[in-house]
PDB file of N, CA and C in Angstrom:
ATOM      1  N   UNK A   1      -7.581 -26.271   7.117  1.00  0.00           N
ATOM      2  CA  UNK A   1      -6.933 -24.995   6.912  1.00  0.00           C
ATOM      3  C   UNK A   1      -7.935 -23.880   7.202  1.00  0.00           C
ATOM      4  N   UNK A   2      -7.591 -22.912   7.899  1.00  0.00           N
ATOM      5  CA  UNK A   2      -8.222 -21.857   8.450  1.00  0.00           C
ATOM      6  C   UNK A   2      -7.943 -20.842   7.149  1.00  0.00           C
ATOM      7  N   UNK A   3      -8.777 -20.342   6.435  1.00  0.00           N
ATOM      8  CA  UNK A   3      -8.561 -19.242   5.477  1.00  0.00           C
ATOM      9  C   UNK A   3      -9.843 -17.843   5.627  1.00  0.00           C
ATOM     10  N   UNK A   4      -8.678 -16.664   5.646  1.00  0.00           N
ATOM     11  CA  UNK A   4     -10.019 -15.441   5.121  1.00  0.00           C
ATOM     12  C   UNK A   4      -9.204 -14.608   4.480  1.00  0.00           C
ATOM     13  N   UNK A   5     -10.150 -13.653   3.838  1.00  0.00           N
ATOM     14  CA  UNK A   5      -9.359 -12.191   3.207  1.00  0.00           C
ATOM     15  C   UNK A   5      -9.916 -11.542   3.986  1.00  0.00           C
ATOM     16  N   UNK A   6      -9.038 -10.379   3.442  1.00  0.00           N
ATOM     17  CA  UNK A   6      -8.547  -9.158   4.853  1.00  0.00           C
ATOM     18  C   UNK A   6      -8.282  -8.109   3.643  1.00  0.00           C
ATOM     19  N   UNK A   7      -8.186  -6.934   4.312  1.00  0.00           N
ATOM     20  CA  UNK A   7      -7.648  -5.839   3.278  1.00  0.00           C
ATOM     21  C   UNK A   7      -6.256  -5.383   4.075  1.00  0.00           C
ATOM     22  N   UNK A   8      -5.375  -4.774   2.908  1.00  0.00           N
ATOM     23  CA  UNK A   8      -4.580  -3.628   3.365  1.00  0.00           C
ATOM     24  C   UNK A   8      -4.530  -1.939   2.988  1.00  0.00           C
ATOM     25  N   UNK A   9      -4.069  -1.540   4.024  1.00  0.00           N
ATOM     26  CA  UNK A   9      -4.498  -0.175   3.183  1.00  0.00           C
ATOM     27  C   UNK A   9      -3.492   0.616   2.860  1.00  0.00           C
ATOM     28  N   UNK A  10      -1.975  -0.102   3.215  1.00  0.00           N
ATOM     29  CA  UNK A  10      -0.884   0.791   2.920  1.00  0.00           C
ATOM     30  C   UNK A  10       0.035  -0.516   2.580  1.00  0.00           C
ATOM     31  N   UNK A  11       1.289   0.033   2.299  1.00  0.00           N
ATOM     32  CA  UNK A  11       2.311  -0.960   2.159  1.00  0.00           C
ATOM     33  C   UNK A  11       3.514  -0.833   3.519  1.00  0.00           C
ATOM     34  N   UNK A  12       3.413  -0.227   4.744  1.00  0.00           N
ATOM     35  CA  UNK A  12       4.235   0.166   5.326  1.00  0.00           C
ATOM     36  C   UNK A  12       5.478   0.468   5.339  1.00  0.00           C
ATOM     37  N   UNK A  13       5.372   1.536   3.964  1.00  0.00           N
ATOM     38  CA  UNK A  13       6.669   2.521   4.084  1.00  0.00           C
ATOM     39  C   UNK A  13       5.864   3.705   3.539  1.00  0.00           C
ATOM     40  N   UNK A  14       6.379   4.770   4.107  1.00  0.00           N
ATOM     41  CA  UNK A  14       6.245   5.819   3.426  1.00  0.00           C
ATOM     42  C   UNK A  14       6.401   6.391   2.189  1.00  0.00           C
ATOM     43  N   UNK A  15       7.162   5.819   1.202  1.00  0.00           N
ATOM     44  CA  UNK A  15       7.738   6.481  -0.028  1.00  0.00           C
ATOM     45  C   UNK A  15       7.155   5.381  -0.934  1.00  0.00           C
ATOM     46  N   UNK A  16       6.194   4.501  -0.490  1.00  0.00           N
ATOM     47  CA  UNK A  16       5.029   4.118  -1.495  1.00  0.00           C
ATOM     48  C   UNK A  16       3.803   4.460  -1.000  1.00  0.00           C
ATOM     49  N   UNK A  17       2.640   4.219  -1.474  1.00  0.00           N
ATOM     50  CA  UNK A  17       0.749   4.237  -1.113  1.00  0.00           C
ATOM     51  C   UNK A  17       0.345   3.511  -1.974  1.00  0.00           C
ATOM     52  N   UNK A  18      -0.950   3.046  -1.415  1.00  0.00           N
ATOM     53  CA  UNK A  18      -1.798   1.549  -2.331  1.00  0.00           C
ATOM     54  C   UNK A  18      -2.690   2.879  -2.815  1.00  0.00           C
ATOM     55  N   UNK A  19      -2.915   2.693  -4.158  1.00  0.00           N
ATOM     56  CA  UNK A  19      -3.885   3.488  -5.030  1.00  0.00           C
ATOM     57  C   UNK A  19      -5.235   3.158  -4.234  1.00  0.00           C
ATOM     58  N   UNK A  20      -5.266   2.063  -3.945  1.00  0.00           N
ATOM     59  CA  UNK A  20      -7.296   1.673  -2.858  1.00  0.00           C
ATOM     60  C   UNK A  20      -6.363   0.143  -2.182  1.00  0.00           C
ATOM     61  N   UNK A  21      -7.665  -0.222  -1.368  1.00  0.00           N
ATOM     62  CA  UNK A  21      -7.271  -1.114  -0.759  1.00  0.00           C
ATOM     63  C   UNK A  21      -7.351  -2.582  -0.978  1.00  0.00           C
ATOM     64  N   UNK A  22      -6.645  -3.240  -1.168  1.00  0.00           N
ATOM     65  CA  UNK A  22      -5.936  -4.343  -1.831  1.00  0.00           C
ATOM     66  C   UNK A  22      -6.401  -5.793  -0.826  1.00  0.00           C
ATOM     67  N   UNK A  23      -7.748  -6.345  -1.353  1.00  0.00           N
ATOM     68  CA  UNK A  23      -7.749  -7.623  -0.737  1.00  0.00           C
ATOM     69  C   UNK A  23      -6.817  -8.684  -1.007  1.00  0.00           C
ATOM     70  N   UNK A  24      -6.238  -9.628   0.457  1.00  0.00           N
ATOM     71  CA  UNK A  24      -5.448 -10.440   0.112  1.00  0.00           C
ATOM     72  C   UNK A  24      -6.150 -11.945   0.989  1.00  0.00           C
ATOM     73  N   UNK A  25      -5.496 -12.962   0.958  1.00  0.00           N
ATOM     74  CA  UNK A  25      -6.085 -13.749   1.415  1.00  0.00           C
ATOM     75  C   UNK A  25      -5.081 -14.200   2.839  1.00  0.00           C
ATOM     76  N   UNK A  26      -5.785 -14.829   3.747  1.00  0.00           N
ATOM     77  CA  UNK A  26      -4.461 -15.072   4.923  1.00  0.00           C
ATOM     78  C   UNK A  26      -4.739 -16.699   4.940  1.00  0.00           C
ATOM     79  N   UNK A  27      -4.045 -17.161   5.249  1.00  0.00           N
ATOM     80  CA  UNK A  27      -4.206 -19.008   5.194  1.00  0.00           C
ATOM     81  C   UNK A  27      -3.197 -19.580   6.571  1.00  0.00           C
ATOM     82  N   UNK A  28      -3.948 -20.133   8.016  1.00  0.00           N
ATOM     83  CA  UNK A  28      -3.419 -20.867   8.760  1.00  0.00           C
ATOM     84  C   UNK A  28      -3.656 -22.233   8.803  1.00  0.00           C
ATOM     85  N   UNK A  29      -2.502 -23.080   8.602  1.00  0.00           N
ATOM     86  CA  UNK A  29      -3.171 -24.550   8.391  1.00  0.00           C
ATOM     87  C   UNK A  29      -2.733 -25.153   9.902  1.00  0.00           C
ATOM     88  N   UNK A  30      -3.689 -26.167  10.107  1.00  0.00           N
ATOM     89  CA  UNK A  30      -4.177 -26.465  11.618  1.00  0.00           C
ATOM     90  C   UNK A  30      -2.880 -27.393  12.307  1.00  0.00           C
ATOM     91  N   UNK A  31      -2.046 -27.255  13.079  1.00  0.00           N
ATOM     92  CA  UNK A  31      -0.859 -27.981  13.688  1.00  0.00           C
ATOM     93  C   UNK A  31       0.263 -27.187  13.621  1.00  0.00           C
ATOM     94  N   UNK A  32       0.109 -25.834  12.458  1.00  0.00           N
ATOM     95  CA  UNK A  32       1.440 -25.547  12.014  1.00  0.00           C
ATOM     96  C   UNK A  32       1.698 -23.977  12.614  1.00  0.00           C
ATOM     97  N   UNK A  33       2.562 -23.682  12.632  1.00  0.00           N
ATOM     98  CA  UNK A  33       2.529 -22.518  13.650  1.00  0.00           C
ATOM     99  C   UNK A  33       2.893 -21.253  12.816  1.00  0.00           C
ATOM    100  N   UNK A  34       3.134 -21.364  11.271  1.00  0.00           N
ATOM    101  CA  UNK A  34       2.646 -20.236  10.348  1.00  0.00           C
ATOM    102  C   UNK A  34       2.091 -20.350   9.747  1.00  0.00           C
ATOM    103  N   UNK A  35       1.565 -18.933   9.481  1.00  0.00           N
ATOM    104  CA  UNK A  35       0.471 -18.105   8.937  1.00  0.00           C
ATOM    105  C   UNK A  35       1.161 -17.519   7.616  1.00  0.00           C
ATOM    106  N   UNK A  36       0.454 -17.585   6.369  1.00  0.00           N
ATOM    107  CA  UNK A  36       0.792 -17.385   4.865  1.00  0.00           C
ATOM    108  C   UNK A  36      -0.428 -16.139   4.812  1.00  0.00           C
ATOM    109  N   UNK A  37       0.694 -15.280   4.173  1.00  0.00           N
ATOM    110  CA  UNK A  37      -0.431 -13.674   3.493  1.00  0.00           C
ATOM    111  C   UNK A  37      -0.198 -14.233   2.082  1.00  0.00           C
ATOM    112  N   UNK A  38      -1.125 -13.970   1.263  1.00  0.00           N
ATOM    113  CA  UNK A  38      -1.078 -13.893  -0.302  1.00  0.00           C
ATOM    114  C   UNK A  38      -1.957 -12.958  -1.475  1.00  0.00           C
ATOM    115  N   UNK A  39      -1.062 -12.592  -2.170  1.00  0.00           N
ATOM    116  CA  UNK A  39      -2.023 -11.222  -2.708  1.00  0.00           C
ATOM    117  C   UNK A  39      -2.067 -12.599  -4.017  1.00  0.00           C
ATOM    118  N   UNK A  40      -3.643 -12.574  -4.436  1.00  0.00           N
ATOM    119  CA  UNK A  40      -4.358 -13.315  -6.004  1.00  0.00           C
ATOM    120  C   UNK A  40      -3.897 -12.384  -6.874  1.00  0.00           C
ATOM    121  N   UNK A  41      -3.359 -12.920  -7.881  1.00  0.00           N
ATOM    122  CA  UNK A  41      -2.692 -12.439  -8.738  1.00  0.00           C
ATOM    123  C   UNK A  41      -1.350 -12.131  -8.857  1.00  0.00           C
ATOM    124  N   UNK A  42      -0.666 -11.968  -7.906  1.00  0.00           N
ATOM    125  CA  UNK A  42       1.073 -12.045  -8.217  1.00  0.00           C
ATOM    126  C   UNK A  42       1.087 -13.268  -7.276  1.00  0.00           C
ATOM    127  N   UNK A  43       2.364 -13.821  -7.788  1.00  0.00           N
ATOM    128  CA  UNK A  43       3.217 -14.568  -7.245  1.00  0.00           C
ATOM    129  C   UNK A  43       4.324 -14.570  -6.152  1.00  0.00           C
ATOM    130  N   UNK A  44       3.634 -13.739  -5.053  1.00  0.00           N
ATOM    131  CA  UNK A  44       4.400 -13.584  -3.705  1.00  0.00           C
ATOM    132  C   UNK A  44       3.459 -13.878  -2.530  1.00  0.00           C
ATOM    133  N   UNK A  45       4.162 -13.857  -1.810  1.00  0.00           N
ATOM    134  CA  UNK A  45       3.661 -13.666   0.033  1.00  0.00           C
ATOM    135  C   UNK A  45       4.700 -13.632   0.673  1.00  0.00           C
ATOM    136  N   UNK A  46       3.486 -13.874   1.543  1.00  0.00           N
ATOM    137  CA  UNK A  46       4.565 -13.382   3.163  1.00  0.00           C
ATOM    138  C   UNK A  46       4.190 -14.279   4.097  1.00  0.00           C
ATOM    139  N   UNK A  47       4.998 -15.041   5.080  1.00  0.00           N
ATOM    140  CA  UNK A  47       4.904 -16.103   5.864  1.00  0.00           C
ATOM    141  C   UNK A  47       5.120 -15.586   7.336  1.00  0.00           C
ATOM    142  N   UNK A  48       5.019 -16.124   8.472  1.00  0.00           N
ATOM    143  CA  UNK A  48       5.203 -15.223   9.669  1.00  0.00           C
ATOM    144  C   UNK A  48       4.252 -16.370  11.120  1.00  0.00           C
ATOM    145  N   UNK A  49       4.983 -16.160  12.122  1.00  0.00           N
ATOM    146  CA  UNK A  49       3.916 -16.572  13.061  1.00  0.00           C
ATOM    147  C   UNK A  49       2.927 -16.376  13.757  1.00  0.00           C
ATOM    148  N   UNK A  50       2.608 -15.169  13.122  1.00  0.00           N
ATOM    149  CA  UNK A  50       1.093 -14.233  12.966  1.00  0.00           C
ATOM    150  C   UNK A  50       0.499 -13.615  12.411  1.00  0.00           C
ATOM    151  N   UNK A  51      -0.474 -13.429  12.120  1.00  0.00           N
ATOM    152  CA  UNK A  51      -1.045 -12.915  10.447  1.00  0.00           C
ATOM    153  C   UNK A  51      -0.241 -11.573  10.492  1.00  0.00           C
ATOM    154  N   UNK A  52      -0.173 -10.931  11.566  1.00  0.00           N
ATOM    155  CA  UNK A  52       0.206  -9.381  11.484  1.00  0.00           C
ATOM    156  C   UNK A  52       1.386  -9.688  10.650  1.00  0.00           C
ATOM    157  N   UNK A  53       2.594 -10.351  11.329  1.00  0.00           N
ATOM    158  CA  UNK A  53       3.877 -10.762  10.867  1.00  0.00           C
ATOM    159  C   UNK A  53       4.109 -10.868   9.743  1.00  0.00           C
ATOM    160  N   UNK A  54       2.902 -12.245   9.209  1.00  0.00           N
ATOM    161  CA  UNK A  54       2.365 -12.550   7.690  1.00  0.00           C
ATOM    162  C   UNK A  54       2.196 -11.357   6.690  1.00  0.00           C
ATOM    163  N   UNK A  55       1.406 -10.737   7.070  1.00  0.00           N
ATOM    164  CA  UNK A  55       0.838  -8.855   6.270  1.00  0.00           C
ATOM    165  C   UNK A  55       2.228  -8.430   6.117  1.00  0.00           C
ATOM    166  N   UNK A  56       2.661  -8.224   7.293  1.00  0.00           N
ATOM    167  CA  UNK A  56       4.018  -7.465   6.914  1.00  0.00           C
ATOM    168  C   UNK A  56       4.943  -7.842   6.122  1.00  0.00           C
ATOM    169  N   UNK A  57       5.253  -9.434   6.224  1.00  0.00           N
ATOM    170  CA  UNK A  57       6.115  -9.813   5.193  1.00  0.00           C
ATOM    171  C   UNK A  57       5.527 -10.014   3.413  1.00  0.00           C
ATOM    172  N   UNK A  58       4.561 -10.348   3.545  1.00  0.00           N
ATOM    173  CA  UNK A  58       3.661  -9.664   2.017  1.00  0.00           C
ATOM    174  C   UNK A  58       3.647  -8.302   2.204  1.00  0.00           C
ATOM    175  N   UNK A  59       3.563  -7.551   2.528  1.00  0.00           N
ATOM    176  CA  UNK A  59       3.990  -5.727   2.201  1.00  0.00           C
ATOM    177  C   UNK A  59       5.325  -5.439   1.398  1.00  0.00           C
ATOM    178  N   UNK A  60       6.154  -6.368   2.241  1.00  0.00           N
ATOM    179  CA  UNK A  60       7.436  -6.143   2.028  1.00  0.00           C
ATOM    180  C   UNK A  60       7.560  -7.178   0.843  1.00  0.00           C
ATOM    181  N   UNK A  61       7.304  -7.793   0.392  1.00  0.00           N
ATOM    182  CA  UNK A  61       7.380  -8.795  -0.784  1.00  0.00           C
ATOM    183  C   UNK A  61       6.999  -8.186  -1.978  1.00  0.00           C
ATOM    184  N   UNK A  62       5.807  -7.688  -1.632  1.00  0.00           N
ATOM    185  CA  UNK A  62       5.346  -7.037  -2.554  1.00  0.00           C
ATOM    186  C   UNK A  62       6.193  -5.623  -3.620  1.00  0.00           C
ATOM    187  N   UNK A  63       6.891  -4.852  -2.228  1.00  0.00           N
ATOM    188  CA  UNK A  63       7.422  -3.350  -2.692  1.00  0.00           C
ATOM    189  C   UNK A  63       8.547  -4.328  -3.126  1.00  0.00           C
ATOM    190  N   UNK A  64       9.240  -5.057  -2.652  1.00  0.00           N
ATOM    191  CA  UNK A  64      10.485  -5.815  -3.468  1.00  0.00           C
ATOM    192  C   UNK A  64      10.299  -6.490  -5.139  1.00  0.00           C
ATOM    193  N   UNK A  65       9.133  -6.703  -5.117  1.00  0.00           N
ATOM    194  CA  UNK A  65       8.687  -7.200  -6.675  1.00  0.00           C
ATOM    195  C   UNK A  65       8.371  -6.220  -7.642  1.00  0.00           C
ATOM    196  N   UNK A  66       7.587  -4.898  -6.936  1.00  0.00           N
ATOM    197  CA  UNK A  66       7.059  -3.208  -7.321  1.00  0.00           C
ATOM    198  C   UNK A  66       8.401  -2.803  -7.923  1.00  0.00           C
ATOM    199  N   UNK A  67       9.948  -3.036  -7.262  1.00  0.00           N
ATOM    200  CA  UNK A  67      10.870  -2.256  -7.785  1.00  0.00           C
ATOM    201  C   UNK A  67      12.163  -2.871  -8.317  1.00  0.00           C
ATOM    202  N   UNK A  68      11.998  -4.191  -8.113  1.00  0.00           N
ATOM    203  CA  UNK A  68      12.790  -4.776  -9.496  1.00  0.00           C
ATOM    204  C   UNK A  68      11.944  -4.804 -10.195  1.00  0.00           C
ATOM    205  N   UNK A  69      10.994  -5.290 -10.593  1.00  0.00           N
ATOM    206  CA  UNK A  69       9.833  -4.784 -11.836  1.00  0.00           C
ATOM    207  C   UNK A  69      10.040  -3.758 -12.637  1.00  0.00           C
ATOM    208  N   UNK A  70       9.901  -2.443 -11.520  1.00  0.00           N
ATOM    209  CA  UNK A  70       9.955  -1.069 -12.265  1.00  0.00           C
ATOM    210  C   UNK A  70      11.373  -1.082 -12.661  1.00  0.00           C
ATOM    211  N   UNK A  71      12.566  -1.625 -12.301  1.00  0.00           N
ATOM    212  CA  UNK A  71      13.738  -1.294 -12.916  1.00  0.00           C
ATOM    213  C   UNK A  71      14.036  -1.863 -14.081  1.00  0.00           C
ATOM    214  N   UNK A  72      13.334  -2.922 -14.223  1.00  0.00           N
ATOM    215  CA  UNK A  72      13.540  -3.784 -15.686  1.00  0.00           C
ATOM    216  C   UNK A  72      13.252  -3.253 -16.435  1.00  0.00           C
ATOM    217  N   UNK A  73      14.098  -3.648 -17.959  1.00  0.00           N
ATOM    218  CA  UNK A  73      13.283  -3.058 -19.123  1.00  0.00           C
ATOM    219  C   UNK A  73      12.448  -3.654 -19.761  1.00  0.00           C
ATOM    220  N   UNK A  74      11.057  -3.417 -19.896  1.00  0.00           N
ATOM    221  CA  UNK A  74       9.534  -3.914 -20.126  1.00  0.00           C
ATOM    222  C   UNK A  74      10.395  -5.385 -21.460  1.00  0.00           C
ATOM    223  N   UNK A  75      10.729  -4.494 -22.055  1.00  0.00           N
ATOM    224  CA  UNK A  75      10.768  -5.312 -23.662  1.00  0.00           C
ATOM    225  C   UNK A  75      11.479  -6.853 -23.323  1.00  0.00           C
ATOM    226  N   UNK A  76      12.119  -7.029 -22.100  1.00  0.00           N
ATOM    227  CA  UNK A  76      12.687  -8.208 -21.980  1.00  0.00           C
ATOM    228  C   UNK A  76      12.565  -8.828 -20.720  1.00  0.00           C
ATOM    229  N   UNK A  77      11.018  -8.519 -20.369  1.00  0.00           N
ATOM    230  CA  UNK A  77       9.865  -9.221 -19.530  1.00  0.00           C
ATOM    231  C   UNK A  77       9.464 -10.365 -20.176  1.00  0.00           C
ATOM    232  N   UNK A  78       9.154 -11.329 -19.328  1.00  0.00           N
ATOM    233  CA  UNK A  78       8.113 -12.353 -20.151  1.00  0.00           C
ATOM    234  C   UNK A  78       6.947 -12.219 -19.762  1.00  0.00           C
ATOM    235  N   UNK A  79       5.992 -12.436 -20.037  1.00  0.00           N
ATOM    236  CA  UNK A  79       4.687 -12.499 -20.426  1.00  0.00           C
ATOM    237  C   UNK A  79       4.184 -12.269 -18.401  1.00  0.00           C
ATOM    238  N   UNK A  80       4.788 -13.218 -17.837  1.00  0.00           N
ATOM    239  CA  UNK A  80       4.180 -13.439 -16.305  1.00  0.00           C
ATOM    240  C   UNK A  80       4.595 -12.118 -15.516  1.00  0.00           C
ATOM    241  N   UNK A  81       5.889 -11.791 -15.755  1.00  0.00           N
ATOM    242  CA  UNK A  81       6.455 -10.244 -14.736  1.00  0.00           C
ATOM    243  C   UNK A  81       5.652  -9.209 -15.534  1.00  0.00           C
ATOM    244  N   UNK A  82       5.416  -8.948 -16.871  1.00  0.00           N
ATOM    245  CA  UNK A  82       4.884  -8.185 -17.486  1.00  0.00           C
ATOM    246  C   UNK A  82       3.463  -8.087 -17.035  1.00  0.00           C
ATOM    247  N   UNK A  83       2.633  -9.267 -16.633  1.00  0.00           N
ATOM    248  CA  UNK A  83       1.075  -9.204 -16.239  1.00  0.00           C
ATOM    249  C   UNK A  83       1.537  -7.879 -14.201  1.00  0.00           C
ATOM    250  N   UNK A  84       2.389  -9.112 -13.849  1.00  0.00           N
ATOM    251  CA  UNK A  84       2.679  -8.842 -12.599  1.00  0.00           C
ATOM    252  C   UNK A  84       2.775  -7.046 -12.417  1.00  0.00           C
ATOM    253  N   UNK A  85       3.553  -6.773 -13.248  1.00  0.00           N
ATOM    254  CA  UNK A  85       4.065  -5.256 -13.231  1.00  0.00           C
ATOM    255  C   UNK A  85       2.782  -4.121 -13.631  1.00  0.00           C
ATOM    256  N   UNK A  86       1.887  -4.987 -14.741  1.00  0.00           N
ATOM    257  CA  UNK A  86       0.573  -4.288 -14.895  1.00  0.00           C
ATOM    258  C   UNK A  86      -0.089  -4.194 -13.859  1.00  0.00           C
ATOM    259  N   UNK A  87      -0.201  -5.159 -12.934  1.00  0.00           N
ATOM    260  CA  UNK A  87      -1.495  -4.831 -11.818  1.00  0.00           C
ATOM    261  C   UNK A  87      -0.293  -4.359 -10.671  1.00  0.00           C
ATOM    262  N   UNK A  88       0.806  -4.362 -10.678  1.00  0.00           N
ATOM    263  CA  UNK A  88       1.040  -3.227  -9.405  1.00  0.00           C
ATOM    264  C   UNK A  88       1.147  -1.733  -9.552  1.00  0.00           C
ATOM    265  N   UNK A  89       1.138  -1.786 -11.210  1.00  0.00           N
ATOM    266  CA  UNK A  89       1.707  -0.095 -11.550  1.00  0.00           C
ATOM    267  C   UNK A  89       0.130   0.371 -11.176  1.00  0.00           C
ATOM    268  N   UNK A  90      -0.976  -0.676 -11.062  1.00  0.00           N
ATOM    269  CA  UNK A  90      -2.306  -0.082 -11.239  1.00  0.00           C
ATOM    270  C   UNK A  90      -2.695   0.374  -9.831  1.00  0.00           C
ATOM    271  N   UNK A  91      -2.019  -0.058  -8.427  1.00  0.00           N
ATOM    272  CA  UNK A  91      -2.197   0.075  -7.214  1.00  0.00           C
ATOM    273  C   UNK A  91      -1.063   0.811  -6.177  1.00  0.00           C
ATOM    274  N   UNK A  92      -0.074   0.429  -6.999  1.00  0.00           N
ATOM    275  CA  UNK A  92       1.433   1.306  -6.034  1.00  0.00           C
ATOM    276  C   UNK A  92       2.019   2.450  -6.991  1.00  0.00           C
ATOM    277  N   UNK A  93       1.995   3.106  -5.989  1.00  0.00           N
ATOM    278  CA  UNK A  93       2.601   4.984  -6.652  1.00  0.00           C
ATOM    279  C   UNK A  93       3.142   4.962  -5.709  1.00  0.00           C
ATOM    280  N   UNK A  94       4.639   5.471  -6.061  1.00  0.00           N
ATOM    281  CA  UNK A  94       5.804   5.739  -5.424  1.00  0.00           C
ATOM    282  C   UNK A  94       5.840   7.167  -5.084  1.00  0.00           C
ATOM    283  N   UNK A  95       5.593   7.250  -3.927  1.00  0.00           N
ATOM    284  CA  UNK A  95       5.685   8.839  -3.255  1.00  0.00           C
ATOM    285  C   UNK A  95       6.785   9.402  -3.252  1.00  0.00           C
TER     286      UNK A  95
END
């Protein structure tokens, strides 16, 4: 398996911004013709047949988890969306 981290520096939309830039890890395993983005610490990614592809679909994974998150009501989180929702409120501001 081919692995590195990489940074991002936006989420590609406009009506969010990454508070700083957010190392993630990229993972190609050898025969297979996708490429896995993964941010440490939440429980998403993004899959694709090129890392770019990959990034993008973790961008987009990500703002999809950022805003059912933010729509929930905290008190009837469990313990794992509640960690999750702490470290994105700490990096994504909704423009």
């Amino acid at each position: 398996m081919e692995e590195k981290v990489t940074q991002i520096h936006d989420l590609g939309d406009d009506d969010y911004e990454l508070v700083a830039p957010v190392s993630i890890l990229v993972q190609k395993y050898p025969g297979d013709d996708v490429v896995i983005a993964r941010f440490p610490g939440l429980e998403v990614f993004g899959e694709g047949a090129t890392d770019a592809e990959a990034i993008l679909n973790l961008k987009r994974a990500m703002l999809d988890l950022y805003d059912e998150l933010a729509k929930a009501d905290p008190d009837l989180l469990g313990d794992l969306p509640k960690g999750w929702l702490r470290i994105l409120g700490k990096i994504v501001v909704k423009a």
